[in-house]
N, C-alpha and C. Protein backbone atom coordinates (compact mmCIF):
# COMPACT_ATOMS: atom_id res chain seq x y z
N UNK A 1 0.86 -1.18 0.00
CA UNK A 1 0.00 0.00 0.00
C UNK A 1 0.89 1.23 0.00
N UNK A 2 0.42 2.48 -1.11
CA UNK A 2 1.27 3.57 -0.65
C UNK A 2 0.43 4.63 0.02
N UNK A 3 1.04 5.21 0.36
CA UNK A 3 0.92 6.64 1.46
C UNK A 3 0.99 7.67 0.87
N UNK A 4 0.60 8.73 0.25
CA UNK A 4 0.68 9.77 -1.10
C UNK A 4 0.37 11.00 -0.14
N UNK A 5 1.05 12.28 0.23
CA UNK A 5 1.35 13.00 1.02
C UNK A 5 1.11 14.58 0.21
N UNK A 6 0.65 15.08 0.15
CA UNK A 6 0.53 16.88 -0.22
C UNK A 6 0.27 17.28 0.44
N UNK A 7 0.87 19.11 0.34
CA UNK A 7 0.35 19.96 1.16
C UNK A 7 1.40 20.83 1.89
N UNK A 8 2.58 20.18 1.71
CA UNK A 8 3.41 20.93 2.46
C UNK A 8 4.00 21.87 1.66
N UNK A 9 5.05 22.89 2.60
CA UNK A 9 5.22 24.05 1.26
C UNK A 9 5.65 24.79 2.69
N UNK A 10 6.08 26.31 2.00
CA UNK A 10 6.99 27.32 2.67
C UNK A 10 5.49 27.92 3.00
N UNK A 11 5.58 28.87 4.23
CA UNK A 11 4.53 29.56 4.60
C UNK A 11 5.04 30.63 5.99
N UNK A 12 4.78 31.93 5.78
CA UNK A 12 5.09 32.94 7.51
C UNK A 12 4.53 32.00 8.09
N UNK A 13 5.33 32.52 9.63
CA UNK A 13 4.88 32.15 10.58
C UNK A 13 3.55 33.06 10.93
N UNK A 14 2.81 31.91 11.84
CA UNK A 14 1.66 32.72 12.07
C UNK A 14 0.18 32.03 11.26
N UNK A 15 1.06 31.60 9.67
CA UNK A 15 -0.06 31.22 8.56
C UNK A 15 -0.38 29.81 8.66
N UNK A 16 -1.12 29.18 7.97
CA UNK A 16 -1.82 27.79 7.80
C UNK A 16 -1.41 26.93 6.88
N UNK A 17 -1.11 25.82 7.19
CA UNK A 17 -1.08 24.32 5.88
C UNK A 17 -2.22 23.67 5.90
N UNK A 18 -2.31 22.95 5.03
CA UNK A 18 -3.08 21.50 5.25
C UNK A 18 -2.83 20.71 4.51
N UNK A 19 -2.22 19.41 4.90
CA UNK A 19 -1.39 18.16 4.74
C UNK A 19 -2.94 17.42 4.04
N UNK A 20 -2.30 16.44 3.10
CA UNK A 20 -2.94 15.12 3.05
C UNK A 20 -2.90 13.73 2.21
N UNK A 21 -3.04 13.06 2.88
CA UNK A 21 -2.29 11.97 3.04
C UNK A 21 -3.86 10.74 2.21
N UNK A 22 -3.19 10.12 1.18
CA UNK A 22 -4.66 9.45 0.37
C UNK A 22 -3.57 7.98 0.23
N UNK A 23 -4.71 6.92 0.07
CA UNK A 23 -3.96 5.51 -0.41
C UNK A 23 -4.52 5.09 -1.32
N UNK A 24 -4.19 5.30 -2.36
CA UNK A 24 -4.54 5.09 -3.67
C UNK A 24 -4.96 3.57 -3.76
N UNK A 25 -6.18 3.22 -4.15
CA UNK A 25 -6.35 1.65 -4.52
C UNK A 25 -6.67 0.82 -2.98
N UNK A 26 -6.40 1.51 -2.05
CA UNK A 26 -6.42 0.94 -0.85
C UNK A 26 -7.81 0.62 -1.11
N UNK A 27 -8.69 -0.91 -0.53
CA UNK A 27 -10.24 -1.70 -0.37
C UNK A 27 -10.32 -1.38 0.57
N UNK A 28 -9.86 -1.83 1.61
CA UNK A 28 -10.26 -1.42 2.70
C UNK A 28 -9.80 -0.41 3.97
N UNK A 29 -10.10 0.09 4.80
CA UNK A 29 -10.30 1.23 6.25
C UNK A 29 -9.18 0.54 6.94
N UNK A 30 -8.35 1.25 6.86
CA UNK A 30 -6.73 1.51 7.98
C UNK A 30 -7.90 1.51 9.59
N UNK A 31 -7.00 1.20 10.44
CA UNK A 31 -7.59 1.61 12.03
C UNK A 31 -7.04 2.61 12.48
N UNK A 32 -6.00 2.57 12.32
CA UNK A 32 -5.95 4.27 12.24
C UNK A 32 -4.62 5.11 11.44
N UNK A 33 -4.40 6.28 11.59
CA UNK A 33 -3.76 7.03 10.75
C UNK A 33 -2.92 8.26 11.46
N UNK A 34 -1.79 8.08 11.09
CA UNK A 34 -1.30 9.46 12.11
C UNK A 34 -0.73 10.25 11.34
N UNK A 35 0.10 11.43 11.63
CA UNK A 35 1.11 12.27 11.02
C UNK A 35 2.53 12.14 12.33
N UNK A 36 3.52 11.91 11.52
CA UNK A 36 4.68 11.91 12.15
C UNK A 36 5.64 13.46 11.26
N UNK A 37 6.62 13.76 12.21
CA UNK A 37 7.72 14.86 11.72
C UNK A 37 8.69 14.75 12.20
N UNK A 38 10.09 15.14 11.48
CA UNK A 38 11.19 14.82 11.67
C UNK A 38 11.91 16.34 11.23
N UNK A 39 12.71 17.13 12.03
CA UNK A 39 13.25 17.82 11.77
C UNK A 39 14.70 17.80 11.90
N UNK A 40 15.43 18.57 11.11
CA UNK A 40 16.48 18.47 10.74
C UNK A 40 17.89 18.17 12.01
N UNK A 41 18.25 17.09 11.63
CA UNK A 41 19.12 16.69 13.25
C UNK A 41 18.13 16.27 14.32
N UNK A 42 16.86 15.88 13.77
CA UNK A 42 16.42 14.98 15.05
C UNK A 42 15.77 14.07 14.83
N UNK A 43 14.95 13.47 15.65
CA UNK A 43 14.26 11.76 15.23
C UNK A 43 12.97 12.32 15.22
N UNK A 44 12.70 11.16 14.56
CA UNK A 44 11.25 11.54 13.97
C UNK A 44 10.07 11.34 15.14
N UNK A 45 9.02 12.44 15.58
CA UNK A 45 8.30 12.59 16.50
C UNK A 45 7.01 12.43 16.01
N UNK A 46 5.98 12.31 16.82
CA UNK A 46 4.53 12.01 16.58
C UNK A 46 4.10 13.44 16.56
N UNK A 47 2.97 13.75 15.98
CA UNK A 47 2.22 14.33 15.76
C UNK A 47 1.10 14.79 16.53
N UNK A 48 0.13 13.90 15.91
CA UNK A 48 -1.16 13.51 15.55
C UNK A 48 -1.88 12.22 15.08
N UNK A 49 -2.86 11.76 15.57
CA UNK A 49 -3.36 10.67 14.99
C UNK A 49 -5.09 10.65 14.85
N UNK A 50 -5.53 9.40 14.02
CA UNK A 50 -7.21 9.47 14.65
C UNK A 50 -6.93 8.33 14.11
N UNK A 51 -8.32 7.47 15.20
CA UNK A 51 -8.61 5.91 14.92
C UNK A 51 -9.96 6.16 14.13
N UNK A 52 -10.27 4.71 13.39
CA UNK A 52 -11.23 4.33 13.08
C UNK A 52 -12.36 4.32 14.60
N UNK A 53 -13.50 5.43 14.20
CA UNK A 53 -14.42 5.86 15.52
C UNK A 53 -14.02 7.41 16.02
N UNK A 54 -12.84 7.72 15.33
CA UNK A 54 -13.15 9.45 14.89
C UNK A 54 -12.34 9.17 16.68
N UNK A 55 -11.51 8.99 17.40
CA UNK A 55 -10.68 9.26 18.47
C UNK A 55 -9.66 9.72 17.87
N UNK A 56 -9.00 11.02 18.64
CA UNK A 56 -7.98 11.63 18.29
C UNK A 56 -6.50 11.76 19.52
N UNK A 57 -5.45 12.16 18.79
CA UNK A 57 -4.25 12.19 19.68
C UNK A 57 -3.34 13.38 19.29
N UNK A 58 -2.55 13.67 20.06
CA UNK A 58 -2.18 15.20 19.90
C UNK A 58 -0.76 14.87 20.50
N UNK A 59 0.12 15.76 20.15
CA UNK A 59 1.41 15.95 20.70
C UNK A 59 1.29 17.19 21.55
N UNK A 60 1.88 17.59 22.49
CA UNK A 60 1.30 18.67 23.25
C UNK A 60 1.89 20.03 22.88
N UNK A 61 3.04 19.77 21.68
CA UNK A 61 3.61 20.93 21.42
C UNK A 61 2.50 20.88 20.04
N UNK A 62 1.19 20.13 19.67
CA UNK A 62 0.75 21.09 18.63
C UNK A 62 -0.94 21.13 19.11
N UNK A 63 -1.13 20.75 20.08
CA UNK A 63 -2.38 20.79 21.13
C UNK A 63 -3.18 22.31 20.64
N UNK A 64 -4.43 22.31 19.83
CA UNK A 64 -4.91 23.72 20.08
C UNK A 64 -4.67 24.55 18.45
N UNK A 65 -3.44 23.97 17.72
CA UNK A 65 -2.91 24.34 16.82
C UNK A 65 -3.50 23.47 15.18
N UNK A 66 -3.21 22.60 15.89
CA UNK A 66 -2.97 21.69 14.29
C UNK A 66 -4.66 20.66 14.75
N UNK A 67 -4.74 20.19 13.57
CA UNK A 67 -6.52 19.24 13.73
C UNK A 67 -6.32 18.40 12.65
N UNK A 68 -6.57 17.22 13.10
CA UNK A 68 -6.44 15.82 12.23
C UNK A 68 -7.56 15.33 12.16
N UNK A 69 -7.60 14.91 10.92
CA UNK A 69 -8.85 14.49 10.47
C UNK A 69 -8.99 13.24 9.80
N UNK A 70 -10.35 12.74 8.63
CA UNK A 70 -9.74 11.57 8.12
C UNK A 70 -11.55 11.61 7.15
N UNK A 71 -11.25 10.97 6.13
CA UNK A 71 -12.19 10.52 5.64
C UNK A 71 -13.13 9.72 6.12
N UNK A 72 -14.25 9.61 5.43
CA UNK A 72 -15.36 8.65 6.39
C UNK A 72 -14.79 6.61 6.34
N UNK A 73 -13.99 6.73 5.41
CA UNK A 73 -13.54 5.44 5.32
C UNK A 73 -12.45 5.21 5.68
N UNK A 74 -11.68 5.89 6.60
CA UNK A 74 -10.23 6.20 7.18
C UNK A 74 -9.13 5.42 6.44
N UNK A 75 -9.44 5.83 5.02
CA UNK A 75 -8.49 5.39 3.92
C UNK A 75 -7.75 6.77 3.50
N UNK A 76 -8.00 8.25 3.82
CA UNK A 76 -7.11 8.89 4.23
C UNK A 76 -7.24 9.70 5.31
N UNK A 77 -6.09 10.96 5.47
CA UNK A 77 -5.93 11.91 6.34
C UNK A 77 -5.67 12.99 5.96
N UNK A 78 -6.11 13.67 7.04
CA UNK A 78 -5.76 15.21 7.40
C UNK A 78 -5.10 15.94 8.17
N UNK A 79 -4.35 16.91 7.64
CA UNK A 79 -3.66 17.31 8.96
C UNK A 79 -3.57 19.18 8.84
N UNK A 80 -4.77 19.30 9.33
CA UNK A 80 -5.07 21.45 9.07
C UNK A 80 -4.02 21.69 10.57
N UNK A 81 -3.59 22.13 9.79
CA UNK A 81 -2.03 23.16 10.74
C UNK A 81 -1.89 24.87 10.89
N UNK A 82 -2.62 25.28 11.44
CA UNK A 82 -2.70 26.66 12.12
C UNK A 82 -2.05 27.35 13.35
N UNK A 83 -1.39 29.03 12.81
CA UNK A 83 -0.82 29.48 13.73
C UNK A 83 0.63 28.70 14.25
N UNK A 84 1.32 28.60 12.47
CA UNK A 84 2.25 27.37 12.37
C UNK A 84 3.07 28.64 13.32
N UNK A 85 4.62 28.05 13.42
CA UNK A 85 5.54 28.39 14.23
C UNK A 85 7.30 28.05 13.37
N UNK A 86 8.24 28.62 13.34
CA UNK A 86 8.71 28.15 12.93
C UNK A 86 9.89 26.91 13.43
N UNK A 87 9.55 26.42 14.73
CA UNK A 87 9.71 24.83 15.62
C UNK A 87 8.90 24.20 14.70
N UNK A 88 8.46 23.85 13.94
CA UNK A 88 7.35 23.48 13.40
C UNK A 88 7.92 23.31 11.85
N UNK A 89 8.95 23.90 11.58
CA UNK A 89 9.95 23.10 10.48
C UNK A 89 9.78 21.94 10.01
N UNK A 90 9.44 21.20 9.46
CA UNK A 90 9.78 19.38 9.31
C UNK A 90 9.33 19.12 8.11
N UNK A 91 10.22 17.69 7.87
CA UNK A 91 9.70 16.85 7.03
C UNK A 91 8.28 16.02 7.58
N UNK A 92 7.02 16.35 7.31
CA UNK A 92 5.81 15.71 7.92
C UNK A 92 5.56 14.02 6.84
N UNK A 93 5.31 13.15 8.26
CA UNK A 93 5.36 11.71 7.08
C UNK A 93 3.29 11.32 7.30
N UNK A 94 3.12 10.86 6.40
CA UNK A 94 1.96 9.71 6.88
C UNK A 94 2.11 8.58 7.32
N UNK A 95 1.44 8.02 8.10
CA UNK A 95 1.62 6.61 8.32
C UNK A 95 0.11 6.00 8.89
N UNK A 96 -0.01 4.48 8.25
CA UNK A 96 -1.19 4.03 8.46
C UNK A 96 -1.20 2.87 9.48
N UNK A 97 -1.78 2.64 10.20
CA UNK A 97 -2.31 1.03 10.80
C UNK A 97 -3.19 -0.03 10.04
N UNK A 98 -2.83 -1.15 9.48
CA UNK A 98 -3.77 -2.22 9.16
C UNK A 98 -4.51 -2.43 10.45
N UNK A 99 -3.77 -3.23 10.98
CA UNK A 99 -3.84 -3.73 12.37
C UNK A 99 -4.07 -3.10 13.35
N UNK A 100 -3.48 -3.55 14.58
CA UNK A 100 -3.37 -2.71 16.18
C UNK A 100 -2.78 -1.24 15.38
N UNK A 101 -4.17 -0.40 16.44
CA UNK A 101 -4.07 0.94 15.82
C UNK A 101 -2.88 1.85 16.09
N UNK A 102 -2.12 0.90 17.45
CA UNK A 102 -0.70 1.68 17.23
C UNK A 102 0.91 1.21 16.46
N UNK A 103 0.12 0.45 16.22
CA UNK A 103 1.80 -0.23 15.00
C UNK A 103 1.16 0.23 13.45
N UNK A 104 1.91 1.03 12.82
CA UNK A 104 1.83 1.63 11.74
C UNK A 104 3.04 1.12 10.70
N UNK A 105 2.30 0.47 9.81
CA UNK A 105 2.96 -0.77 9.10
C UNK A 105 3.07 -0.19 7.40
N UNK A 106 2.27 1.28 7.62
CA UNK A 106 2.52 1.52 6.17
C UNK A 106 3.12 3.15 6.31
N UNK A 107 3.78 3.44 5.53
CA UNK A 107 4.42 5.07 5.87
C UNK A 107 4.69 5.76 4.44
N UNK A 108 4.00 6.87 4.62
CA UNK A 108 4.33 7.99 2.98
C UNK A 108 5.96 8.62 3.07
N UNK A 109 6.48 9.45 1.74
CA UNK A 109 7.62 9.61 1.68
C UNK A 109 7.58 10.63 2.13
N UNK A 110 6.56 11.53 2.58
CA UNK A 110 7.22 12.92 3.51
C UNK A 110 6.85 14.21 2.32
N UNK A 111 6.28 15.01 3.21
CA UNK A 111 6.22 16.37 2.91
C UNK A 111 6.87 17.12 3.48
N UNK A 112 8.27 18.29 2.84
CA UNK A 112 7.85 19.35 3.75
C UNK A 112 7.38 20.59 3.83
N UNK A 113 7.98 21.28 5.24
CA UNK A 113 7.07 22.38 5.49
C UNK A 113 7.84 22.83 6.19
N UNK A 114 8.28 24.54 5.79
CA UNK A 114 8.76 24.86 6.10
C UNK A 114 8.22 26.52 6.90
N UNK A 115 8.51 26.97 7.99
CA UNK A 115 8.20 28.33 8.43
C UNK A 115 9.06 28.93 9.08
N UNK A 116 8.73 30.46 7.94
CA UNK A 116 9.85 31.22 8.29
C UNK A 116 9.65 32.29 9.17
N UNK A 117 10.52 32.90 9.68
CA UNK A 117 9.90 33.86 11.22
C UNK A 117 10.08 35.21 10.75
């Protein structure tokens, strides 16, 4: 399965993205779906997520900011990013769950996104 990622791009700080993440050909509903980011010289951190049943998860540095979403068939995602920052730099990845909704067994090649101050 692939992970197909748009949305990212240069933007002030202050302004808005919105990521998204589609699986082309995918039959059936992932359990769930997150956004991961990796910025330059560091390991790659969580995001955001939502399960199949519309439950959501937050990183606390984007709590309030960023809103993940997902199609009604959680075959893709969303990721509306507001009042970006420029900590907030990264390569943003997708990644899906077949399975147990926290092992994510399928992963996109990365968008980024960059903000400048």
């Amino acid at each position: 399965v692939q992970l197909v990622e748009s949305g990212g791009g240069l933007v002030q700080a202050g302004g808005s993205l919105r990521l998204s993440c589609v699986a082309p050909g995918r039959a059936s509903s992932f359990n769930a779906m997150g956004w991961y980011r990796q910025a330059p010289g560091k390991q790659r951190a969580f995001v955001a997520s939502i399960r199949r049943g519309g439950s959501t998860n937050y990183a606390d540095s984007v709590k309030g900011r960023f809103t993940v979403s997902s199609d009604n068939a959680l075959k893709a995602a969303y990721l509306q990013m507001n009042s970006l920052k420029p900590e907030d730099t990264a390569v943003y990845y997708c990644a899906a769950a077949s399975g147990a909704p926290v092992l994510y067994d399928y992963w996109g090649q990365g968008t980024p996104v960059t903000v400048s101050s």
